[in-house]
PDB file of N, CA and C in Angstrom:
ATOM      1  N   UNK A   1     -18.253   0.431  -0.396  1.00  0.00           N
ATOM      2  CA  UNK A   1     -17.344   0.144   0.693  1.00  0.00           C
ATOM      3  C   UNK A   1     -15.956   0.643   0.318  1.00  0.00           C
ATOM      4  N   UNK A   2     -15.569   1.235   1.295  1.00  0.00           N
ATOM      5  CA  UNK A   2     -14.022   1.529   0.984  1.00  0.00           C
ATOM      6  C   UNK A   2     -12.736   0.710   2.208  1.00  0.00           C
ATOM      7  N   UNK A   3     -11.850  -0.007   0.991  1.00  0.00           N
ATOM      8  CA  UNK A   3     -10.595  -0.763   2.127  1.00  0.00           C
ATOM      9  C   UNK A   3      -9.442  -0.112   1.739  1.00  0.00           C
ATOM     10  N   UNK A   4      -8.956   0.453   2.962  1.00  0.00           N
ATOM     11  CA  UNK A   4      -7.695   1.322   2.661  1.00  0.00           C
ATOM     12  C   UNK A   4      -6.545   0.304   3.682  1.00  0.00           C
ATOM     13  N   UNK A   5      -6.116  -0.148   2.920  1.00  0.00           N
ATOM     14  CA  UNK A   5      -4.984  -1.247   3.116  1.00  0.00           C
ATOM     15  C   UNK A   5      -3.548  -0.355   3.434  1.00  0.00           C
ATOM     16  N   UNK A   6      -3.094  -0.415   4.291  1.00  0.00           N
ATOM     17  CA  UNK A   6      -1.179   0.041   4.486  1.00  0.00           C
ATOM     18  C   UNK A   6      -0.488  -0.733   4.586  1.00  0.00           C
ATOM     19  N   UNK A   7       0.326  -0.796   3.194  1.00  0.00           N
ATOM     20  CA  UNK A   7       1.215  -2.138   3.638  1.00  0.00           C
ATOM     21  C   UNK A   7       2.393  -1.759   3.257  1.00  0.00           C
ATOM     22  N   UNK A   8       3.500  -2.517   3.602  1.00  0.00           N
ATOM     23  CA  UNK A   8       4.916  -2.441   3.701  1.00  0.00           C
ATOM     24  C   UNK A   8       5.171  -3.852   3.811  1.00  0.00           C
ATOM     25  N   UNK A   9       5.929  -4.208   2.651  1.00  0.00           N
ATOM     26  CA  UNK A   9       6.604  -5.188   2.202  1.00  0.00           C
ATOM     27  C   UNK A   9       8.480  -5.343   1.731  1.00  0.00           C
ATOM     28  N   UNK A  10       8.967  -6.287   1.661  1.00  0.00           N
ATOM     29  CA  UNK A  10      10.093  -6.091   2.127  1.00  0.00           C
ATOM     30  C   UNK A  10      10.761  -7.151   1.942  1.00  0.00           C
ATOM     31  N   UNK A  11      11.694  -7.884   1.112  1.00  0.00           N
ATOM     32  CA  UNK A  11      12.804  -9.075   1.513  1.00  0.00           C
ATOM     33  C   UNK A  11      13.552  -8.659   2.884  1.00  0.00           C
ATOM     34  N   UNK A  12      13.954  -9.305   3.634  1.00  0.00           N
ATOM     35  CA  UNK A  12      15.167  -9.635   4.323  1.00  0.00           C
ATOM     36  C   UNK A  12      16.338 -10.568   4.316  1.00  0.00           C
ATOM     37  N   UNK A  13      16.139 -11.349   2.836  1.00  0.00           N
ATOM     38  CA  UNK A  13      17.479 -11.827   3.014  1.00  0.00           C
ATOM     39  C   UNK A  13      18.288 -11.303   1.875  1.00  0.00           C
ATOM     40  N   UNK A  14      18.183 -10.156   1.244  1.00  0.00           N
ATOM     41  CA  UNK A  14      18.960  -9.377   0.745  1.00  0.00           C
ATOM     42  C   UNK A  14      19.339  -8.309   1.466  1.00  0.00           C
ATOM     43  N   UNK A  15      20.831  -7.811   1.148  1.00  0.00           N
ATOM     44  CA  UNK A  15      21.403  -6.395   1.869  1.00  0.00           C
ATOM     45  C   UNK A  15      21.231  -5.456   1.542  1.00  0.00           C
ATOM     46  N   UNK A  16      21.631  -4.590   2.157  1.00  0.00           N
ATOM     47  CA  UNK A  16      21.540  -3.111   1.729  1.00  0.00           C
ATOM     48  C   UNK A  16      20.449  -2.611   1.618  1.00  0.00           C
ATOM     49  N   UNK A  17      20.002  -1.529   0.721  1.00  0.00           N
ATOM     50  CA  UNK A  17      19.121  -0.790  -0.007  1.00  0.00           C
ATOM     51  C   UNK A  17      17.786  -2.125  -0.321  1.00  0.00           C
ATOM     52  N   UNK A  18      16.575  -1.751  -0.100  1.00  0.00           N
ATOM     53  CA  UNK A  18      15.477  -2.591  -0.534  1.00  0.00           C
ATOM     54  C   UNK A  18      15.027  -1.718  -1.728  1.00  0.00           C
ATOM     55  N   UNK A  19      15.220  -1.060  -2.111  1.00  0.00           N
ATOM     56  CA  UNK A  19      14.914   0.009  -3.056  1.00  0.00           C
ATOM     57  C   UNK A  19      14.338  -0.773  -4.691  1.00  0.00           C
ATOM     58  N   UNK A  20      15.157  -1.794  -5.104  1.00  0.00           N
ATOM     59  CA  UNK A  20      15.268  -2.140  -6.006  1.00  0.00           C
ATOM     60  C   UNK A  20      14.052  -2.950  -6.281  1.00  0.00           C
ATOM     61  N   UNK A  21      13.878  -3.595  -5.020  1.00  0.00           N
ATOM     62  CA  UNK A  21      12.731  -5.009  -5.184  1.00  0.00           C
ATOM     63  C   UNK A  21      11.568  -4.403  -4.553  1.00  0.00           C
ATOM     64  N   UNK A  22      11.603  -3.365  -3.661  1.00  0.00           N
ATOM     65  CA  UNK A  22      10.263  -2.111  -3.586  1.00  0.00           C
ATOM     66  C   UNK A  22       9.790  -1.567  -4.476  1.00  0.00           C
ATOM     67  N   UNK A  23      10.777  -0.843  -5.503  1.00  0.00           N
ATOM     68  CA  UNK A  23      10.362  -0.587  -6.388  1.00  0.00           C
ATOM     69  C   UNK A  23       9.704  -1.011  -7.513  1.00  0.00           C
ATOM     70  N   UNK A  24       9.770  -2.409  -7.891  1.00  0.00           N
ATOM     71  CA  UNK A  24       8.953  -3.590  -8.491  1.00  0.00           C
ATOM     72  C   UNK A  24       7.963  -3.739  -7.789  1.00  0.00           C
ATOM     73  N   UNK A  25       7.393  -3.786  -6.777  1.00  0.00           N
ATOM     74  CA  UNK A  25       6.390  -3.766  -5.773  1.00  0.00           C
ATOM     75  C   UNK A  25       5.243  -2.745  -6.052  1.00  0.00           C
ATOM     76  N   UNK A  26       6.045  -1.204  -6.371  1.00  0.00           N
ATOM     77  CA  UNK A  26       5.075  -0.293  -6.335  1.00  0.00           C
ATOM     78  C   UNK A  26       4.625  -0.116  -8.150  1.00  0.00           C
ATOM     79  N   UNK A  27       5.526  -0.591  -9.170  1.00  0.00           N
ATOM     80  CA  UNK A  27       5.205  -0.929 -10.519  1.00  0.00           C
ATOM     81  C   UNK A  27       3.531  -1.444 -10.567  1.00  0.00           C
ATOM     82  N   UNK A  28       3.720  -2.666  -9.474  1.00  0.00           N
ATOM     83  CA  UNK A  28       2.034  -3.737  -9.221  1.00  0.00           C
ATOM     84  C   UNK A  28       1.188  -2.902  -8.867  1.00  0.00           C
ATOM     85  N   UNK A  29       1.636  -2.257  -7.810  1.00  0.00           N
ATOM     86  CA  UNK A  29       0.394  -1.164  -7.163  1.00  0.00           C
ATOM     87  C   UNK A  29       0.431  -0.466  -8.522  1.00  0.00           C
ATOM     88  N   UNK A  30       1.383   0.329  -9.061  1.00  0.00           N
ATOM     89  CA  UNK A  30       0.419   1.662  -9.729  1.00  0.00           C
ATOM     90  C   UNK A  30      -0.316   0.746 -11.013  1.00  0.00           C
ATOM     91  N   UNK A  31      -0.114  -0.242 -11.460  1.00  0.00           N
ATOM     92  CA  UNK A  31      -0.452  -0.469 -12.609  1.00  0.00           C
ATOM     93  C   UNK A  31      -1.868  -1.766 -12.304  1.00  0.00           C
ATOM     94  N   UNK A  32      -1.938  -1.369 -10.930  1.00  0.00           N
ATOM     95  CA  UNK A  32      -2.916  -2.145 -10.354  1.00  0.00           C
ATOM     96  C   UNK A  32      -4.688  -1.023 -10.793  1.00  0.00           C
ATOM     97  N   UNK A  33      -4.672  -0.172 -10.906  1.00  0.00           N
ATOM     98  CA  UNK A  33      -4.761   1.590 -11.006  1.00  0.00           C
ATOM     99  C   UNK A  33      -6.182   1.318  -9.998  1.00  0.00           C
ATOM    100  N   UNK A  34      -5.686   1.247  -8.639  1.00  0.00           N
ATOM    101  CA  UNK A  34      -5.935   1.687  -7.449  1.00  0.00           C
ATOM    102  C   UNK A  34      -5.479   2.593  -7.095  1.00  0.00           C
ATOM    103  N   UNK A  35      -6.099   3.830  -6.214  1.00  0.00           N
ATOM    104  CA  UNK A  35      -5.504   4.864  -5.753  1.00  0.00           C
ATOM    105  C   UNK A  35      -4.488   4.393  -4.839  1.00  0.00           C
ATOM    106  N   UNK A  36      -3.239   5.384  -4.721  1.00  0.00           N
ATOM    107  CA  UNK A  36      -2.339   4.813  -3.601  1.00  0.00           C
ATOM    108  C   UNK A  36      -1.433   5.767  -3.244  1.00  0.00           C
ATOM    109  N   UNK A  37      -1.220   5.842  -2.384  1.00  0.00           N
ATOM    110  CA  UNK A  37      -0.077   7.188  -1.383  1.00  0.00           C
ATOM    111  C   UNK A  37       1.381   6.191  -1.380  1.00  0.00           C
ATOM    112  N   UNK A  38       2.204   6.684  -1.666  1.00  0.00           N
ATOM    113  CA  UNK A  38       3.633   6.051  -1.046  1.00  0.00           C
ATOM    114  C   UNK A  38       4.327   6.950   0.029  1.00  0.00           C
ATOM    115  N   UNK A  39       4.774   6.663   0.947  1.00  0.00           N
ATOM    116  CA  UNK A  39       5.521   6.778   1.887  1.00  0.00           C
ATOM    117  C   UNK A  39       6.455   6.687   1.960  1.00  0.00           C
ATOM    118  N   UNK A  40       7.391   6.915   2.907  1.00  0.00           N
ATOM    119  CA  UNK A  40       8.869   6.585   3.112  1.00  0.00           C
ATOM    120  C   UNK A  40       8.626   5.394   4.279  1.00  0.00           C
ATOM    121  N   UNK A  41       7.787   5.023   4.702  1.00  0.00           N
ATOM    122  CA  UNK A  41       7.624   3.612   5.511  1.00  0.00           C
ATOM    123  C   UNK A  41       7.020   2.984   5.060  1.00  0.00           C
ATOM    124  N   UNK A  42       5.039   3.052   3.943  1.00  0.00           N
ATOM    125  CA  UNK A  42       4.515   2.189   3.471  1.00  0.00           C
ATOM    126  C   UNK A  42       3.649   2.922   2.401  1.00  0.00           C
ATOM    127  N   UNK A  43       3.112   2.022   1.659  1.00  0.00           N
ATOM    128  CA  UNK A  43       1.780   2.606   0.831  1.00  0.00           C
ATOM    129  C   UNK A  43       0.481   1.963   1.179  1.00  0.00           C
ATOM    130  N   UNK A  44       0.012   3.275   0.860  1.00  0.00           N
ATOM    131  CA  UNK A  44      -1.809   2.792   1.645  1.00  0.00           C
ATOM    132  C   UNK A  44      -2.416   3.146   0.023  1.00  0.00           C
ATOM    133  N   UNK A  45      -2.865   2.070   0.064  1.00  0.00           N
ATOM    134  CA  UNK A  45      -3.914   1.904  -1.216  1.00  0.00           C
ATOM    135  C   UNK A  45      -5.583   1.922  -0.674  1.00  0.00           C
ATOM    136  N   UNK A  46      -5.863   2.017  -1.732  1.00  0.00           N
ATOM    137  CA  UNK A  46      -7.629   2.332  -1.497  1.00  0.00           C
ATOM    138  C   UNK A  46      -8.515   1.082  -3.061  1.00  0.00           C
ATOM    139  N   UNK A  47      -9.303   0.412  -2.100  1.00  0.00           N
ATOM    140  CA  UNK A  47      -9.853  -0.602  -3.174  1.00  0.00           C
ATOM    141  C   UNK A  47     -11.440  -0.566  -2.678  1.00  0.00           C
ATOM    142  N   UNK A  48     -12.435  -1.343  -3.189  1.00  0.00           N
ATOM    143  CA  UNK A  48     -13.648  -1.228  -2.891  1.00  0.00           C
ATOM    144  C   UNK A  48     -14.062  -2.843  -2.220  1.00  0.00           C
ATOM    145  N   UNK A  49     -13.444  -3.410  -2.676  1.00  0.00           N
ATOM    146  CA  UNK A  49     -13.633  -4.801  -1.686  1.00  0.00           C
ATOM    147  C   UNK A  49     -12.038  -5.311  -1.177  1.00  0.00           C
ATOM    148  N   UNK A  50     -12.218  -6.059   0.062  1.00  0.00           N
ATOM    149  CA  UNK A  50     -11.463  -6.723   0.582  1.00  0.00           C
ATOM    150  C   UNK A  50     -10.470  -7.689  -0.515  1.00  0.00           C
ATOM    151  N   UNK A  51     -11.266  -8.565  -1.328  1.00  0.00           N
ATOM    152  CA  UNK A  51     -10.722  -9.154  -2.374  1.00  0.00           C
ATOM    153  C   UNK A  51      -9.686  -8.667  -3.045  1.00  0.00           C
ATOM    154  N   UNK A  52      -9.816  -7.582  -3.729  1.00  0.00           N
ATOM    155  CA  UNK A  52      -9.089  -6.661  -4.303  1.00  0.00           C
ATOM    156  C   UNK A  52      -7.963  -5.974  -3.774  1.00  0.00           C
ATOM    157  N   UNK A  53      -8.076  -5.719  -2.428  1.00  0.00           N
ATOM    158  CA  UNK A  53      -6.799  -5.523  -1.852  1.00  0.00           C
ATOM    159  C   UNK A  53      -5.662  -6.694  -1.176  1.00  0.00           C
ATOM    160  N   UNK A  54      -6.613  -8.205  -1.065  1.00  0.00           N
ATOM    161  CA  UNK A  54      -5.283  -8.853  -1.041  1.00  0.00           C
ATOM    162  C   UNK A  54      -5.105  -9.572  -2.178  1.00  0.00           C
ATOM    163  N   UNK A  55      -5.580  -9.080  -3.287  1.00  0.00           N
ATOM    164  CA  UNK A  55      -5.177  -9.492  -4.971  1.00  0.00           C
ATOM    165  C   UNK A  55      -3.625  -8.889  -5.030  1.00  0.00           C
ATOM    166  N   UNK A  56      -3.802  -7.187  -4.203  1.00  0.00           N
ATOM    167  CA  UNK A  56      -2.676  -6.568  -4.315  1.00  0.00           C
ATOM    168  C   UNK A  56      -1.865  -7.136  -3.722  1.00  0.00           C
ATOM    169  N   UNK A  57      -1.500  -7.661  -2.439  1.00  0.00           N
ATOM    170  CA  UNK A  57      -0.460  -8.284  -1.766  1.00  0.00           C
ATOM    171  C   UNK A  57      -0.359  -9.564  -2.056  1.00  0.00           C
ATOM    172  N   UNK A  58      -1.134 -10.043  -2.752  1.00  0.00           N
ATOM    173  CA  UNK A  58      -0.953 -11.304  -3.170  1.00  0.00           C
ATOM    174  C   UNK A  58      -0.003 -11.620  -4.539  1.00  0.00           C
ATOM    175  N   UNK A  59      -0.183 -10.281  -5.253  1.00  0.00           N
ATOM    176  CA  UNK A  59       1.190 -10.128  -6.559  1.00  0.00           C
ATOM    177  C   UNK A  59       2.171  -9.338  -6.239  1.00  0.00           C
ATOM    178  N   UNK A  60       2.267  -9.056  -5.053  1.00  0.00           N
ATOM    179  CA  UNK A  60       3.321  -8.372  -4.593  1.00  0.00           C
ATOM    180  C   UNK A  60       3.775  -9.472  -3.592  1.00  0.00           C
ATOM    181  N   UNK A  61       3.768 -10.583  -3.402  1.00  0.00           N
ATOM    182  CA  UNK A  61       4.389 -11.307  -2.793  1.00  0.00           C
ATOM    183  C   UNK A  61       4.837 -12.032  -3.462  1.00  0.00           C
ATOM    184  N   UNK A  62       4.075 -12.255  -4.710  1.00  0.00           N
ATOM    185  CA  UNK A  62       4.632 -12.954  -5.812  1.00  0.00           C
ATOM    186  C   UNK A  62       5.437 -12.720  -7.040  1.00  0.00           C
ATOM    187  N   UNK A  63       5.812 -11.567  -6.415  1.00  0.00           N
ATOM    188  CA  UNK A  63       6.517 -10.632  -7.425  1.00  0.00           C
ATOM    189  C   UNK A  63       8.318 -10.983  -6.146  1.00  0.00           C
ATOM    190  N   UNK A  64       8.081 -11.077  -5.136  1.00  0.00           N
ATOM    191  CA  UNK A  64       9.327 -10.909  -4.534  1.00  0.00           C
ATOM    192  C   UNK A  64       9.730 -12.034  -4.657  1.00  0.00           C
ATOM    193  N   UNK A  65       8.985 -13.512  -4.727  1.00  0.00           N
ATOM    194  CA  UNK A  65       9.185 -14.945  -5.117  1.00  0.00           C
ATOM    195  C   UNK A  65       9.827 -15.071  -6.209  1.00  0.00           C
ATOM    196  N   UNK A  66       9.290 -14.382  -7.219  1.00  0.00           N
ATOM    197  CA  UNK A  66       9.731 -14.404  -8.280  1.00  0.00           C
ATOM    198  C   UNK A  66      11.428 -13.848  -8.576  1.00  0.00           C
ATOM    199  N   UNK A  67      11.543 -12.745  -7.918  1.00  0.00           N
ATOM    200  CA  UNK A  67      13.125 -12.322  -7.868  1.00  0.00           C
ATOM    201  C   UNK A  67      13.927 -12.590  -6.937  1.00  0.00           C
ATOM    202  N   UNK A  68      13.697 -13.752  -6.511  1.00  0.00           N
ATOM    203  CA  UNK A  68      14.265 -14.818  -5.439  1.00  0.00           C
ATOM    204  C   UNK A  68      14.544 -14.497  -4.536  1.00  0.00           C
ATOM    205  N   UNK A  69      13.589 -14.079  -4.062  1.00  0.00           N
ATOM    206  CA  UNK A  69      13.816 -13.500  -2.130  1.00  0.00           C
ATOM    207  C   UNK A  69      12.788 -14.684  -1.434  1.00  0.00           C
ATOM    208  N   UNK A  70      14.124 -15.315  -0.179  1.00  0.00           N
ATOM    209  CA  UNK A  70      13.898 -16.501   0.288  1.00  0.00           C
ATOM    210  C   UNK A  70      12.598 -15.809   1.381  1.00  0.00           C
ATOM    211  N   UNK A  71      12.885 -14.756   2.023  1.00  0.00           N
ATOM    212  CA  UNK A  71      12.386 -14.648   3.137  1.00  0.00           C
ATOM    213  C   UNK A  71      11.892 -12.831   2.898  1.00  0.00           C
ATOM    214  N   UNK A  72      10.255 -12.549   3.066  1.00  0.00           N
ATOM    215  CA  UNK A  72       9.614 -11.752   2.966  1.00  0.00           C
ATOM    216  C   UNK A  72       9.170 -11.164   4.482  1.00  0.00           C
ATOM    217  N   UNK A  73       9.693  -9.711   4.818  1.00  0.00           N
ATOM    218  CA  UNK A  73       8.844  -9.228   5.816  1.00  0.00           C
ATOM    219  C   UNK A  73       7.230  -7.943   5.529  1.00  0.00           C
ATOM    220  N   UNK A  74       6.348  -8.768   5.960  1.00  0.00           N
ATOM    221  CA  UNK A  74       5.404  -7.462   5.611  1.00  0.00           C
ATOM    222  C   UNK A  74       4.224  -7.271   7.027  1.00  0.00           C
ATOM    223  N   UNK A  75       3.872  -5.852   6.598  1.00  0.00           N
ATOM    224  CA  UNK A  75       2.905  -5.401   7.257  1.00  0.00           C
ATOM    225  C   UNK A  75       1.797  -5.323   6.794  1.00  0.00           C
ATOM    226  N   UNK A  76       0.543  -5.355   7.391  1.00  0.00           N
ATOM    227  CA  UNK A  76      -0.756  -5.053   6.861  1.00  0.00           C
ATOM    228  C   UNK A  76      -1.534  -4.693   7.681  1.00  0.00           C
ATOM    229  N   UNK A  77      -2.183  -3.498   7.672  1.00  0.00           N
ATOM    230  CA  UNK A  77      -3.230  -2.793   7.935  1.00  0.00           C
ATOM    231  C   UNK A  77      -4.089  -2.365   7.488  1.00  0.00           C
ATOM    232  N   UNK A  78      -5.262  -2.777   7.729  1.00  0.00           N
ATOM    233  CA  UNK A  78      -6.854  -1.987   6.943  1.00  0.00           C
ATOM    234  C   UNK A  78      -7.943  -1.345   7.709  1.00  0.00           C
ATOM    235  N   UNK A  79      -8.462  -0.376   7.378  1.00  0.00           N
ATOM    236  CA  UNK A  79      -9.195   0.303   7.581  1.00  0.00           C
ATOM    237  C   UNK A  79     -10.305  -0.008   6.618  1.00  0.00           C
ATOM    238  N   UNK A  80     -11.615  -0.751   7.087  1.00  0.00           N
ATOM    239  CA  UNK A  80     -13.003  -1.421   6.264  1.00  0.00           C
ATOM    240  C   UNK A  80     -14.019  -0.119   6.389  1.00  0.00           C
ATOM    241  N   UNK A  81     -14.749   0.419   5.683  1.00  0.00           N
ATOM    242  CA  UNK A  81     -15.629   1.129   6.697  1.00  0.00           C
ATOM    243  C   UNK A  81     -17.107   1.585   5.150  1.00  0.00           C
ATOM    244  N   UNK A  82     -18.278   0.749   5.743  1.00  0.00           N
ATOM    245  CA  UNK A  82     -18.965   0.461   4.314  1.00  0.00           C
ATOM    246  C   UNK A  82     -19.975   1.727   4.311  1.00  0.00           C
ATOM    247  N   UNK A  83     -19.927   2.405   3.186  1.00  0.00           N
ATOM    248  CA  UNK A  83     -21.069   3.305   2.554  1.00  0.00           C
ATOM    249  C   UNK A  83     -20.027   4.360   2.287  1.00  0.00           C
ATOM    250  N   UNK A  84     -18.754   4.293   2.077  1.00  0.00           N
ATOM    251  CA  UNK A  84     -17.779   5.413   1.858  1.00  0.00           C
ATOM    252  C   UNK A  84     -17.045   5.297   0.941  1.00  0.00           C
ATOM    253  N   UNK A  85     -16.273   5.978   0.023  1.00  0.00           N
ATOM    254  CA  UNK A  85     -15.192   6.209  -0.757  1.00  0.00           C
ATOM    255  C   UNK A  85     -14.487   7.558  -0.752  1.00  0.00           C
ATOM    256  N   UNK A  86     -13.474   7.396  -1.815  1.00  0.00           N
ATOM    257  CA  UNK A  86     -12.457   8.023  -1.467  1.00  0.00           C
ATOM    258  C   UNK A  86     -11.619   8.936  -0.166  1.00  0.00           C
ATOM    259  N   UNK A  87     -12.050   7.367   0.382  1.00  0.00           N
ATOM    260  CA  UNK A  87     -11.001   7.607   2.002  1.00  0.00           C
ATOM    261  C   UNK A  87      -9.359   8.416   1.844  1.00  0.00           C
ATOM    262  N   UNK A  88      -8.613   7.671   0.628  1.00  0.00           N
ATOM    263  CA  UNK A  88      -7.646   8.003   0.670  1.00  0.00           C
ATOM    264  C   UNK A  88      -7.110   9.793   0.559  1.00  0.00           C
ATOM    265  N   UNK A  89      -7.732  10.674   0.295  1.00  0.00           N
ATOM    266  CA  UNK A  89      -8.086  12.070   0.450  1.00  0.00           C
ATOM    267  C   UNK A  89      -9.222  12.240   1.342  1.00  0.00           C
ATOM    268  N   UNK A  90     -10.287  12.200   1.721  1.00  0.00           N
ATOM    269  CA  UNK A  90     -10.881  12.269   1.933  1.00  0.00           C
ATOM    270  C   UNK A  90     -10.332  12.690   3.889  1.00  0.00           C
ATOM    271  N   UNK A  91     -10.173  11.552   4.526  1.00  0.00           N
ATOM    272  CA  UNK A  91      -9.476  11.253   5.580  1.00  0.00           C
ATOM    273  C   UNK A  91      -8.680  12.505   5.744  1.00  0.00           C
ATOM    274  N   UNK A  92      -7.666  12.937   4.929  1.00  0.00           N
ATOM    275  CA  UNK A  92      -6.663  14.085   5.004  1.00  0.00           C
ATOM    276  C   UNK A  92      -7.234  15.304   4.785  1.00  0.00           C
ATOM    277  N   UNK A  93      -8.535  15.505   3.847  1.00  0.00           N
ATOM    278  CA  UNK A  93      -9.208  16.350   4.208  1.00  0.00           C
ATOM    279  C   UNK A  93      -9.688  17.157   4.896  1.00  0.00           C
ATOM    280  N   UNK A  94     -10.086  15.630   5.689  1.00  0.00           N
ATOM    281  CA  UNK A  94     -11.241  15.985   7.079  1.00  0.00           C
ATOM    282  C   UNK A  94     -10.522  16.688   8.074  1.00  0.00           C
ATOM    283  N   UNK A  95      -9.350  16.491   8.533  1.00  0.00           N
ATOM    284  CA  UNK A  95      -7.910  16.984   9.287  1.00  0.00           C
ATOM    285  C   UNK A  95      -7.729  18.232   8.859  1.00  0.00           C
ATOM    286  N   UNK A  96      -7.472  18.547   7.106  1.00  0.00           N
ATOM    287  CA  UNK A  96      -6.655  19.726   6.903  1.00  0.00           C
ATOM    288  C   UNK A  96      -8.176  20.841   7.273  1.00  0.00           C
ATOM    289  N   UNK A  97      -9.181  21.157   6.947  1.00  0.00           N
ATOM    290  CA  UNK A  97     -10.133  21.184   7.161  1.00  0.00           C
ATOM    291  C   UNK A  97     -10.349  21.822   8.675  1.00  0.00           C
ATOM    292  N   UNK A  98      -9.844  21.267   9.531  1.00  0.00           N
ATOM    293  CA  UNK A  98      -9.680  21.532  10.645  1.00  0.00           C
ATOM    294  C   UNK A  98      -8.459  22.588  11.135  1.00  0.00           C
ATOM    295  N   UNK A  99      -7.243  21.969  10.864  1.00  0.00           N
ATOM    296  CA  UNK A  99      -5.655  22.652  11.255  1.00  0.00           C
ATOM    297  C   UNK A  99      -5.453  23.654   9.980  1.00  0.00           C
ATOM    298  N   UNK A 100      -5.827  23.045   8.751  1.00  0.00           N
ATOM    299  CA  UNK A 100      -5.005  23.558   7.620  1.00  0.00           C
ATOM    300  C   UNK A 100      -3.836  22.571   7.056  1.00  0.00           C
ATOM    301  N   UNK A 101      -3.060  22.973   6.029  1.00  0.00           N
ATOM    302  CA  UNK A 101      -2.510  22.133   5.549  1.00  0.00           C
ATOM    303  C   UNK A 101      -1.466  21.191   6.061  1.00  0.00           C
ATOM    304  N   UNK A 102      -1.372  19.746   6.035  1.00  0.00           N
ATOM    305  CA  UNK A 102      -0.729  19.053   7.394  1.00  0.00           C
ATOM    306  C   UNK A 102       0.584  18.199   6.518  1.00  0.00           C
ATOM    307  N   UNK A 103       0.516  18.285   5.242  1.00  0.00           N
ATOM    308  CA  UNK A 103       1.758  17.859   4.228  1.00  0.00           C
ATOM    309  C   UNK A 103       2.693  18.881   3.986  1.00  0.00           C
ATOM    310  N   UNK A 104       3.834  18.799   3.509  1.00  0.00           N
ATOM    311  CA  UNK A 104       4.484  19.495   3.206  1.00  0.00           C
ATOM    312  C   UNK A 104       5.079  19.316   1.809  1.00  0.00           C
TER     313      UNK A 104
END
């Protein structure tokens, strides 16, 4: 089974730049060593059970607790889809495949 999770996480009751406490965020993901894309809006990770991907948001929420952010905004989106892997290329493949190359 492959769960390709997109999430975007976030304090809001700090100013400015989120950069700092995102960046602690994506430390969890990579050292989570799940595949994962970062974005300039979110990262979509790729896990094999459901479990496992809200293990990930589950220390990434607890990672923003921890550096005292009162109030957390996040997103979550998954894509479940069983007898498949490596969605996270795979998916972009299937596209470039078609058009040609769609990243820059």
């Amino acid at each position: 089974m492959s769960v390709l999770l997109q999430m975007a996480m976030f304090p809001t009751d700090k100013s400015g730049s989120k950069s700092k406490q995102v960046s602690e965020l994506v430390k969890i993901i990579r050292n989570s060593g799940y595949p994962y894309k970062l974005t300039a809006m979110a990262t979509v990770i790729e896990t094999q059970k459901m479990s496992e991907a809200l293990d990930v948001v589950q220390n990434c929420y607890e990672k923003l607790e921890e550096l005292g952010c009162e109030r957390v905004y996040s997103t979550l989106t998954f894509d479940i889809r069983k007898g498949h892997d490596n969605r996270l290329e795979g998916k972009v493949k299937s596209v470039e495949d078609k058009i040609g190359k769609v990243s820059k």
